[in-house]
Protein backbone atom coordinates (compact mmCIF):
# COMPACT_ATOMS: atom_id res chain seq x y z
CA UNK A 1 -3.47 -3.33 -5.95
CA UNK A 2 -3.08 0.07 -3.84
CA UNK A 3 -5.65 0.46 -1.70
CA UNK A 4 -7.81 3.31 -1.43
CA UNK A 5 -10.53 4.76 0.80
CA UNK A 6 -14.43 3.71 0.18
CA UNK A 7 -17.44 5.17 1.45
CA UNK A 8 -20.60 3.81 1.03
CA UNK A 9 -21.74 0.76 -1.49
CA UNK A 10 -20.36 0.41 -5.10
CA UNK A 11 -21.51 -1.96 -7.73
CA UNK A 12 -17.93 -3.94 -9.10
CA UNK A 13 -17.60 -1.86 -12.64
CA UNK A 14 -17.18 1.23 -10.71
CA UNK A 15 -15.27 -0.63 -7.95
CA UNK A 16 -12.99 -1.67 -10.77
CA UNK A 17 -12.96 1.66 -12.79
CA UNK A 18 -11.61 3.06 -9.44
CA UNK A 19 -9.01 0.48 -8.92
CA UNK A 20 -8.14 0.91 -12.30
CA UNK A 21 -7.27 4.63 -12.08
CA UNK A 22 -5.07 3.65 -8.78
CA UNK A 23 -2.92 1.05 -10.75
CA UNK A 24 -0.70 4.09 -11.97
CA UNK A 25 2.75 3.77 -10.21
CA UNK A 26 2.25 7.58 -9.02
CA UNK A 27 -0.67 7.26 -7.71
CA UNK A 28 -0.34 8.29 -4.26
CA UNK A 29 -3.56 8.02 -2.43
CA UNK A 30 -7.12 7.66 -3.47
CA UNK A 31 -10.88 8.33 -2.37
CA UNK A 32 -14.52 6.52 -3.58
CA UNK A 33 -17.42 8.82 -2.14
CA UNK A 34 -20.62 7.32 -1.58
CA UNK A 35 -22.43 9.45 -3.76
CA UNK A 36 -19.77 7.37 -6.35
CA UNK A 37 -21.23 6.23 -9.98
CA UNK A 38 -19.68 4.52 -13.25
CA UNK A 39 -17.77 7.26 -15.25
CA UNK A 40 -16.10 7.33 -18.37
CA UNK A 41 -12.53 6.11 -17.60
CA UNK A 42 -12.92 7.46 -14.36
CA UNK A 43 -15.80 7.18 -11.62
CA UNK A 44 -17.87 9.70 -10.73
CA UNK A 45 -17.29 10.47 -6.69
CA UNK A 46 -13.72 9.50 -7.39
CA UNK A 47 -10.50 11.45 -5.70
CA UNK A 48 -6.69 10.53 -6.97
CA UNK A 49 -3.77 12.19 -6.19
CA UNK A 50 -0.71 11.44 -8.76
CA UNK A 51 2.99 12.97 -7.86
CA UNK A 52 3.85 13.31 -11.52
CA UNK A 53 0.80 13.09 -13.85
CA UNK A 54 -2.93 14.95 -14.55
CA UNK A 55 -5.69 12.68 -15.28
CA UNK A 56 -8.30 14.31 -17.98
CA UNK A 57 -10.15 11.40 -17.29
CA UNK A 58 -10.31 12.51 -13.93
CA UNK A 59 -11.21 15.90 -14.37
CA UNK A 60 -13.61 14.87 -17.32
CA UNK A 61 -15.32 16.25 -20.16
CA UNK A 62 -17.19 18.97 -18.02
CA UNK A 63 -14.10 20.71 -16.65
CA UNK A 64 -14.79 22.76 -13.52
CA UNK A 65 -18.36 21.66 -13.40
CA UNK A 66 -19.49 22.96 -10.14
CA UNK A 67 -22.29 24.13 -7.82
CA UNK A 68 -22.64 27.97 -6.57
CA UNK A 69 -25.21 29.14 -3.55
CA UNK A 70 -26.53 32.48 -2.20
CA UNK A 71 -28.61 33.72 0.58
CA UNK A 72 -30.85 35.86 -0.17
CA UNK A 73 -32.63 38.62 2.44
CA UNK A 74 -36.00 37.74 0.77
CA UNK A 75 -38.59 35.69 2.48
CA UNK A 76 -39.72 32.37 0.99
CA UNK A 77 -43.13 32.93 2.26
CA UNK A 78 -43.00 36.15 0.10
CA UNK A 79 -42.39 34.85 -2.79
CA UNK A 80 -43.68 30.97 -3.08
CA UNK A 81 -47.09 32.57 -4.58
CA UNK A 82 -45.39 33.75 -7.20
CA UNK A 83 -43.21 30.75 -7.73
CA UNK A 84 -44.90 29.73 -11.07
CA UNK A 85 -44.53 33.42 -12.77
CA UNK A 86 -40.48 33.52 -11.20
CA UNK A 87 -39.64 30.08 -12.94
CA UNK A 88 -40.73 31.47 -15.96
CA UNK A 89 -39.43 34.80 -15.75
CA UNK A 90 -36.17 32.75 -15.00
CA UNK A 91 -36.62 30.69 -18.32
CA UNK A 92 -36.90 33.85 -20.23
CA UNK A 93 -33.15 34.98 -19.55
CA UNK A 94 -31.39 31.95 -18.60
CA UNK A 95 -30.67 29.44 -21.30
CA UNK A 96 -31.05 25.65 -20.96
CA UNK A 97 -30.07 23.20 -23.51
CA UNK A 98 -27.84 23.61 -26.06
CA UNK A 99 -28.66 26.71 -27.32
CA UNK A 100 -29.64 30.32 -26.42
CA UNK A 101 -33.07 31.22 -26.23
CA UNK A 102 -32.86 35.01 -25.18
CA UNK A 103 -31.00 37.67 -27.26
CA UNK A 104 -28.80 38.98 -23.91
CA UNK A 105 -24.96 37.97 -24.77
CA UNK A 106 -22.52 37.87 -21.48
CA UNK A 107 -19.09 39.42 -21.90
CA UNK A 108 -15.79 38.98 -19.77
CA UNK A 109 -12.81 39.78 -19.28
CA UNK A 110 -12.05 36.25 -18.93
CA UNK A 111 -11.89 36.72 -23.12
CA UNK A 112 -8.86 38.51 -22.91
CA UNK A 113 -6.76 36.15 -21.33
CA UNK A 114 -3.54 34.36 -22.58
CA UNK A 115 -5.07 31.11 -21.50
CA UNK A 116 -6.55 30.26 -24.60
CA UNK A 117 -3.36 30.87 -26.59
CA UNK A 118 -1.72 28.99 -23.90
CA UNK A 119 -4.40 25.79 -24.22
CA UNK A 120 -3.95 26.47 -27.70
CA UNK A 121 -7.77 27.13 -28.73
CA UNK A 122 -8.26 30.54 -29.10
CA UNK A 123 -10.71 29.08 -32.07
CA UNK A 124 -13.20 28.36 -29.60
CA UNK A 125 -13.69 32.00 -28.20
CA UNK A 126 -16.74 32.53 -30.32
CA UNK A 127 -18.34 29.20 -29.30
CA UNK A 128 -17.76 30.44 -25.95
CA UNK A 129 -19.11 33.29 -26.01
CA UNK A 130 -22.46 32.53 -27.13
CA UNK A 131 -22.53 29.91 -24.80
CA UNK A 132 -21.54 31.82 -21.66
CA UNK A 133 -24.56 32.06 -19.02
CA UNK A 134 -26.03 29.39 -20.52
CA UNK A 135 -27.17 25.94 -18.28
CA UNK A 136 -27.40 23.35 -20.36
CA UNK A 137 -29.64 20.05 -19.63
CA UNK A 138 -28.90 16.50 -18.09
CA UNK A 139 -28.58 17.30 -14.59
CA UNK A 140 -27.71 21.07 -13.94
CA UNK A 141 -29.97 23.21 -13.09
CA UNK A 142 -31.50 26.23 -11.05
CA UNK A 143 -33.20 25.87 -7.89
CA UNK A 144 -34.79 27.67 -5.57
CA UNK A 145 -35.06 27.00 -1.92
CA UNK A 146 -36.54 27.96 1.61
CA UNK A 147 -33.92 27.13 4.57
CA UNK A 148 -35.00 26.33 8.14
CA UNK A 149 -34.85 30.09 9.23
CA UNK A 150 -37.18 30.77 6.20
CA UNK A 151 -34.90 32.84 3.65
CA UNK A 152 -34.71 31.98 0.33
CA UNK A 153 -31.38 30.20 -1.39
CA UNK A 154 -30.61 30.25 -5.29
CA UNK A 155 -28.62 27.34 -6.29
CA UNK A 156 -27.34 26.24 -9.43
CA UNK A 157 -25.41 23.79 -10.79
CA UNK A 158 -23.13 23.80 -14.15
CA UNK A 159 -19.96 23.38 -15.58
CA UNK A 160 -18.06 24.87 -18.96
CA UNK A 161 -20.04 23.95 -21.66
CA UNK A 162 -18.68 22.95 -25.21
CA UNK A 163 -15.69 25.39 -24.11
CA UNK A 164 -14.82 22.30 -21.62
CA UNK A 165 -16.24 19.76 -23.64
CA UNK A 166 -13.88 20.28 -26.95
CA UNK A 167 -10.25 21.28 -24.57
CA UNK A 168 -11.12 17.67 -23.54
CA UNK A 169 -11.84 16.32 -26.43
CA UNK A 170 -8.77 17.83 -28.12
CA UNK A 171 -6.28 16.82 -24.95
CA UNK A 172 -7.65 13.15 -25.11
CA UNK A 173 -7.50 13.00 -28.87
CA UNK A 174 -3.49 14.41 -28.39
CA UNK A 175 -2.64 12.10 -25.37
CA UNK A 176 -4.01 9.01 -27.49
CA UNK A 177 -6.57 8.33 -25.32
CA UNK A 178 -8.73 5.08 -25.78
CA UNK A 179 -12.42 5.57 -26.29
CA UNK A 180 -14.94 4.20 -23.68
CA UNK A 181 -16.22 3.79 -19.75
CA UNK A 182 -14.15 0.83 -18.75
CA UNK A 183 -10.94 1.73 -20.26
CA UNK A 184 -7.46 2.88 -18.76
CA UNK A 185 -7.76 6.83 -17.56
CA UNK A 186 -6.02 9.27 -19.88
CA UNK A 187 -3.25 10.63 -17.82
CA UNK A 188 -0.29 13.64 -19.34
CA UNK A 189 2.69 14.38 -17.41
CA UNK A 190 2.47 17.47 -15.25
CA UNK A 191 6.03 19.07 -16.17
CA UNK A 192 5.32 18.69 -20.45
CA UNK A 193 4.06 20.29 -23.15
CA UNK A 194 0.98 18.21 -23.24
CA UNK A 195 0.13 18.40 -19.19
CA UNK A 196 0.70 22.22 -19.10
CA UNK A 197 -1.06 22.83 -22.62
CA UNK A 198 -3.89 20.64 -20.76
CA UNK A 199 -4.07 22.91 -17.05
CA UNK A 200 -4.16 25.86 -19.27
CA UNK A 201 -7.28 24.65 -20.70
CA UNK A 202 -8.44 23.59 -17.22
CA UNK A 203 -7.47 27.11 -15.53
CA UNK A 204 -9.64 28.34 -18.65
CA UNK A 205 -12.79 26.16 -17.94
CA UNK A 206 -12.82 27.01 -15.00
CA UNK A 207 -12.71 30.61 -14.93
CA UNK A 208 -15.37 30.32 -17.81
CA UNK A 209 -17.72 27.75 -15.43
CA UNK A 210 -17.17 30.36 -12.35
CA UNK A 211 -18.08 33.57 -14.59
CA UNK A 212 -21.77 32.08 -15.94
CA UNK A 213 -23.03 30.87 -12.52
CA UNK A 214 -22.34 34.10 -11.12
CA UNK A 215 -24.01 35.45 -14.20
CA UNK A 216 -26.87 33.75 -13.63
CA UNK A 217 -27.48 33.78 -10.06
CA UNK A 218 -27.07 37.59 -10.30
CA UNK A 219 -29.92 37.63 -13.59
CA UNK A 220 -31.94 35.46 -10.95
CA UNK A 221 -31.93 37.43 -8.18
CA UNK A 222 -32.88 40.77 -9.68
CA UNK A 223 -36.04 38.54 -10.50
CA UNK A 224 -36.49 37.71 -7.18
CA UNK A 225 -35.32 40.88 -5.58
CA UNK A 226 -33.35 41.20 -2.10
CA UNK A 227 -29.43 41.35 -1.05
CA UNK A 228 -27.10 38.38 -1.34
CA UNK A 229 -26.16 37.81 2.91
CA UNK A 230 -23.82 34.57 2.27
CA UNK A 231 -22.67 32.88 -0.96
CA UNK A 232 -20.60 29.80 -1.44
CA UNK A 233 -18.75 28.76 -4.91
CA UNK A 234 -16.89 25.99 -5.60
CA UNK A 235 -15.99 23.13 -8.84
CA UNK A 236 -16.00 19.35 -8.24
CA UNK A 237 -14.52 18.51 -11.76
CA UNK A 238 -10.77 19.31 -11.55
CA UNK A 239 -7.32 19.27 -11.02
CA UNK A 240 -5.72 20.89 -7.76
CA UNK A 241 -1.72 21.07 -6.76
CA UNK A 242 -1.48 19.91 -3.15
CA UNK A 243 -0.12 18.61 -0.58
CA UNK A 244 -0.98 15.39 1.69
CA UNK A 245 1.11 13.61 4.21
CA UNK A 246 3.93 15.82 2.98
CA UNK A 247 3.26 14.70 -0.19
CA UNK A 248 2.60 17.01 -3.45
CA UNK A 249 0.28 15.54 -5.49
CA UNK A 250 -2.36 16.51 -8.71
CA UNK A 251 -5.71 15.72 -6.92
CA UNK A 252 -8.45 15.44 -9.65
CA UNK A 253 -11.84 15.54 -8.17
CA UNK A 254 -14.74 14.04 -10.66
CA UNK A 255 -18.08 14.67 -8.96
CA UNK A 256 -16.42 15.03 -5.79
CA UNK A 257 -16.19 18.77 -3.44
CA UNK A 258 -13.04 20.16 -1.55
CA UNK A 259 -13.73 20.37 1.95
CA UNK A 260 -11.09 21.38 3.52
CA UNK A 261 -11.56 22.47 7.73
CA UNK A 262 -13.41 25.72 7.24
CA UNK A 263 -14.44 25.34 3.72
CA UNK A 264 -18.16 25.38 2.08
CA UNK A 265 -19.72 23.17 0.16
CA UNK A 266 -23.44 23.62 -1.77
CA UNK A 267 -24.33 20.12 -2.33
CA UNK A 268 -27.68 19.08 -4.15
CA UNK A 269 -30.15 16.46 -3.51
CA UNK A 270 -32.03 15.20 -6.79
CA UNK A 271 -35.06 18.04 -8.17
CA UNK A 272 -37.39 16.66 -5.01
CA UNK A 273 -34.82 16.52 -2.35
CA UNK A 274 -33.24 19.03 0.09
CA UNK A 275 -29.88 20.18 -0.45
CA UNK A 276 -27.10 21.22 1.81
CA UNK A 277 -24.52 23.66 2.75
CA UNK A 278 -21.84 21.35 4.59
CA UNK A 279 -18.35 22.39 5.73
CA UNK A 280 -15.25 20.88 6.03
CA UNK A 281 -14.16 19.86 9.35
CA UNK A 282 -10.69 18.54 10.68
CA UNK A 283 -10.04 14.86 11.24
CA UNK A 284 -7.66 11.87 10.48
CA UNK A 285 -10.72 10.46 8.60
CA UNK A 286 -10.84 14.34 7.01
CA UNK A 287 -7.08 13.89 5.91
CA UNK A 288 -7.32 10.33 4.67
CA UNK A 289 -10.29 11.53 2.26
CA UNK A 290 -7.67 14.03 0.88
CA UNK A 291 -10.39 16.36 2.32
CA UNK A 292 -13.32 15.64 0.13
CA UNK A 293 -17.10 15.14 -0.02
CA UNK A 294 -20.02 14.23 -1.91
CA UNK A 295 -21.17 16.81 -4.51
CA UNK A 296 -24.64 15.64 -4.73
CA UNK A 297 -26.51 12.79 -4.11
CA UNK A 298 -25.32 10.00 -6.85
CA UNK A 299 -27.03 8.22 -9.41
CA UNK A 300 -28.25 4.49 -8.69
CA UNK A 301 -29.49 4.10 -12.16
CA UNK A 302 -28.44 4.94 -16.04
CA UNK A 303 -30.30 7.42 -17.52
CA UNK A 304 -31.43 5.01 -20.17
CA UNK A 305 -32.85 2.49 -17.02
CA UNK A 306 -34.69 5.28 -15.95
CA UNK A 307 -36.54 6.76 -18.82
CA UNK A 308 -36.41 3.57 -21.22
CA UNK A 309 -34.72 2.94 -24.40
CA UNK A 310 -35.94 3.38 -28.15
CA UNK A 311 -36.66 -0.23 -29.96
CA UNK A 312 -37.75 -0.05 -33.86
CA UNK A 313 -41.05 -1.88 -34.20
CA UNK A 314 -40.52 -4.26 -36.68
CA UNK A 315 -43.37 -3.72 -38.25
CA UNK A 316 -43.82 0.35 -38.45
CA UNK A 317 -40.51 0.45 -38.38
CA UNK A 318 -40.83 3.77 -36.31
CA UNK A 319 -38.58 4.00 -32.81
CA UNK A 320 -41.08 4.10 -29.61
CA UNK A 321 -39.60 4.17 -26.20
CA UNK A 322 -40.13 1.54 -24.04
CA UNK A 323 -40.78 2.23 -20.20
CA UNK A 324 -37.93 2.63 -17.75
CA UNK A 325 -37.43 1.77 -14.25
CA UNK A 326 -38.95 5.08 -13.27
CA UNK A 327 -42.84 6.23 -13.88
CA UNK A 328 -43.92 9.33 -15.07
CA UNK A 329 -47.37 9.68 -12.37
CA UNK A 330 -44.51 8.44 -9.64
CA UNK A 331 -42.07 11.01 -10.63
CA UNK A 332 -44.89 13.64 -10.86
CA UNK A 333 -46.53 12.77 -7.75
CA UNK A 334 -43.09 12.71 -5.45
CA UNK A 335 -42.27 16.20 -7.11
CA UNK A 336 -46.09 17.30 -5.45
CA UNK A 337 -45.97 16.00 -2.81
CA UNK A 338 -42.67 17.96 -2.10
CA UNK A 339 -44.13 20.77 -2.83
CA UNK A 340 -41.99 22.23 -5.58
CA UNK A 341 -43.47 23.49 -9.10
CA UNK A 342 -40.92 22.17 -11.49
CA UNK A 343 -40.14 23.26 -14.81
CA UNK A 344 -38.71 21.28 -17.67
CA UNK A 345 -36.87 17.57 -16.63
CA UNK A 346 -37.36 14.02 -17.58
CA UNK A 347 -37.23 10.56 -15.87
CA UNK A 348 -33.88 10.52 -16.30
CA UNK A 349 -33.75 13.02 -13.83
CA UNK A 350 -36.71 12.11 -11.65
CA UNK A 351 -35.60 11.95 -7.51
CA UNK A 352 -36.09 7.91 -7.90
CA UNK A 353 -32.56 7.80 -10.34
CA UNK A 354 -31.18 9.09 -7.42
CA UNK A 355 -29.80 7.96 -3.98
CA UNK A 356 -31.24 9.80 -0.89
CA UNK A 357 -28.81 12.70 -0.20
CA UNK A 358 -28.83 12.20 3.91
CA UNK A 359 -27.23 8.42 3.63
CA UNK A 360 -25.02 9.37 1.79
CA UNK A 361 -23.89 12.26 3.74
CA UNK A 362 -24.13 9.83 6.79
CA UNK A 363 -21.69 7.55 5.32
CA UNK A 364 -19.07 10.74 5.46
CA UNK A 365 -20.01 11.25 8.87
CA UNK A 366 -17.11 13.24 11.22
CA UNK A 367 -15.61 14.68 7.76
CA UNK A 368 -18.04 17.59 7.12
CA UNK A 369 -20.66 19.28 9.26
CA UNK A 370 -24.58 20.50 8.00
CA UNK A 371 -24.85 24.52 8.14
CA UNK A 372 -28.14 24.64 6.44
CA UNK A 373 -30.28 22.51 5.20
CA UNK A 374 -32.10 23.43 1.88
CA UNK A 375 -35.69 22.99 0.94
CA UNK A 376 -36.47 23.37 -2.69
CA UNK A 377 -39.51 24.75 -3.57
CA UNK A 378 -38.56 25.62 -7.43
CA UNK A 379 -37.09 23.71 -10.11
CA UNK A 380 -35.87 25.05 -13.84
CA UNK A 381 -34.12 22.22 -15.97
CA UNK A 382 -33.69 21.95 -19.84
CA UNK A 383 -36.82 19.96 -21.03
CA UNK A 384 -37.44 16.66 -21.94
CA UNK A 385 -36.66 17.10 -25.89
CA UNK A 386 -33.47 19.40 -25.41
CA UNK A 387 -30.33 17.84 -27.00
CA UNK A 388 -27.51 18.86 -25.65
CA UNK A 389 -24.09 16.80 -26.12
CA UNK A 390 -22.26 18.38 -23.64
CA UNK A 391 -24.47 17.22 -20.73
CA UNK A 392 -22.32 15.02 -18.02
């Protein structure tokens, strides 16, 4: 078994999964962050660099899911009284879910590229366009926050949509993928058809993820009001060309943030916690983590333990859920007494599904420095009874 760097505590199925993905003979060098959950094929929190091979499993069905931050020049004070009306204002243009709820289409010149001749699914441009801007459900989201110096932060937190969801789907269905969590990763060689068809549709998602959370951080603040004074961007599902201990490598990233010395990083807590912006510094630890961090604070539960399943009642024959591990009036009452006026979410969501972001930022300790800290104050997420199959 190659061995590969853990931080933080794992349960053994995604212990395995990662040892799993590092049983490839190119696998060169591998990372389990502590913010690390099952995955499918692939852990979430899990870095792998192969010499000669990209693993879709290991940039996953969300491709170039990622988190973007700005600074505003607007005071929280200022505007926390009008929190409730801002949320909704919010909801009004930004989509969550599946589908779109306002009439406002988003156009780019992303739409005239030779990408998706080159991924081979220029069939999906109109899908993709009506989906651009758009949020979806599970966990992304916009927030708004109040740092330490009292300014107010948008952050969101989104990938590609159905565009990534379906390049996936077609690249696994083409590399004869099997179907499941705990199964082999799907990995394509770099230098055929297949690999380069495949980081085509990649360099697509991402351009695509990149273009609607600047679209919507841009629709938020002209709610809000004030000048952007600091942004930071970045994906933590993908596939990077580089180089480590001289050697050049695919590093796919699932749930997991670049941080190389110098380089931001937005990282979210769960909807009642405070976020970051953290930095890469320069160490041998740095170097051995193929310079990478958390990207948010990692589930400790399904979401099925923590809103309950359905079971038919035998006798109605109608499906009631059964409680989870998590309880509405606790969920409500830690989301008070934060402070922060949430709209939309479910338990599956709720801050107790979640790790506490500051141990698991401890456990990377001398790889990346705080900048800010991030208090959230409001919450927008795709309700409760929003279906959306291309959540992560």
């Amino acid at each position: 078994m190659k061995d590969f760097l853990i931080y933080g505590k794992h349960d053994e199925n995604t212990l395995a999964q990662m040892t799993t993905c590092m049983a490839f003979d190119d696998a060169a060098a591998g990372v389990l962050c502590a913010d690390g959950h099952l995955g499918y094929a692939h852990p979430i929190g899990g870095v792998v660099g192969y010499t000669d091979h990209i693993s879709i499993s290991g940039v996953g069905f969300d491709i170039a899911c990622g988190n973007m931050a700005v600074r505003l020049d607007a005071r929280a004070d200022d505007i926390r009284p009008q929190v409730g009306k801002i949320l909704a204002d919010i909801a009004a243009v930004v989509s969550f879910g599946v589908g779109r709820s306002n009439d406002e289409k988003v156009d780019h010149d992303l739409f005239d590229s030779r990408l998706w001749e080159d991924a081979g699914v220029p069939e999906l441009k109109t899908m993709a366009r009506n989906q651009l801007g758009t949020v979806g459900s599970g966990n992304h989201y916009v927030d708004l926050f109040e740092d330490d110096a009292g300014f107010v932060w948008i952050g969101n937190h989104f990938g590609s949509r159905g565009l990534g969801h379906k390049i996936t789907t077609k690249y696994l269905e083409l590399a004869g993928a099997k179907d499941g969590m705990l199964v082999p990763p799907a990995l394509v060689p770099a230098d055929d058809d297949l690999g380069r068809g495949y980081m085509a549709g990649v360099e697509l998602g991402g351009l695509y993820a990149y273009a609607g959370r600047e679209w919507v951080i841009e629709r938020v603040r002209k709610i809000i009001g004030g000048n952007v004074t600091f942004s930071v961007h970045n994906h933590h599902n993908w596939c990077w060309r580089e180089t480590h201990n001289g050697i050049d490598m695919w590093v796919v990233r699932k749930g997991a943030t670049p941080a190389f010395p110098g380089q931001y990083g937005f990282v979210g807590g769960s909807m009642g916690d405070d976020a970051v912006i953290l930095r890469g510094i320069d160490s041998p630890l740095s170097k051995a983590s193929l310079y990478s961090t958390v990207h948010g604070a990692g589930r400790i539960m399904s979401r099925t333990e923590a809103r309950g399943r359905f079971v038919r009642d035998p006798i109605t024959k109608k499906k009631e859920r059964q409680p989870g591990r998590v309880r509405h009036d606790e969920w409500q009452n830690w989301i008070r007494d934060k402070g922060v006026t949430l709209i939309g979410a479910d338990l599956d969501e709720a801050p107790q599904a979640y790790r506490r972001l500051p141990e698991v930022l401890a456990a990377h300790a001398g790889t990346v420095e705080i900048m800010h800290t991030l208090h959230p104050f409001g919450v927008i997420m795709a309700g409760a009874n929003e279906f959306d199959p291309y959540k992560d």
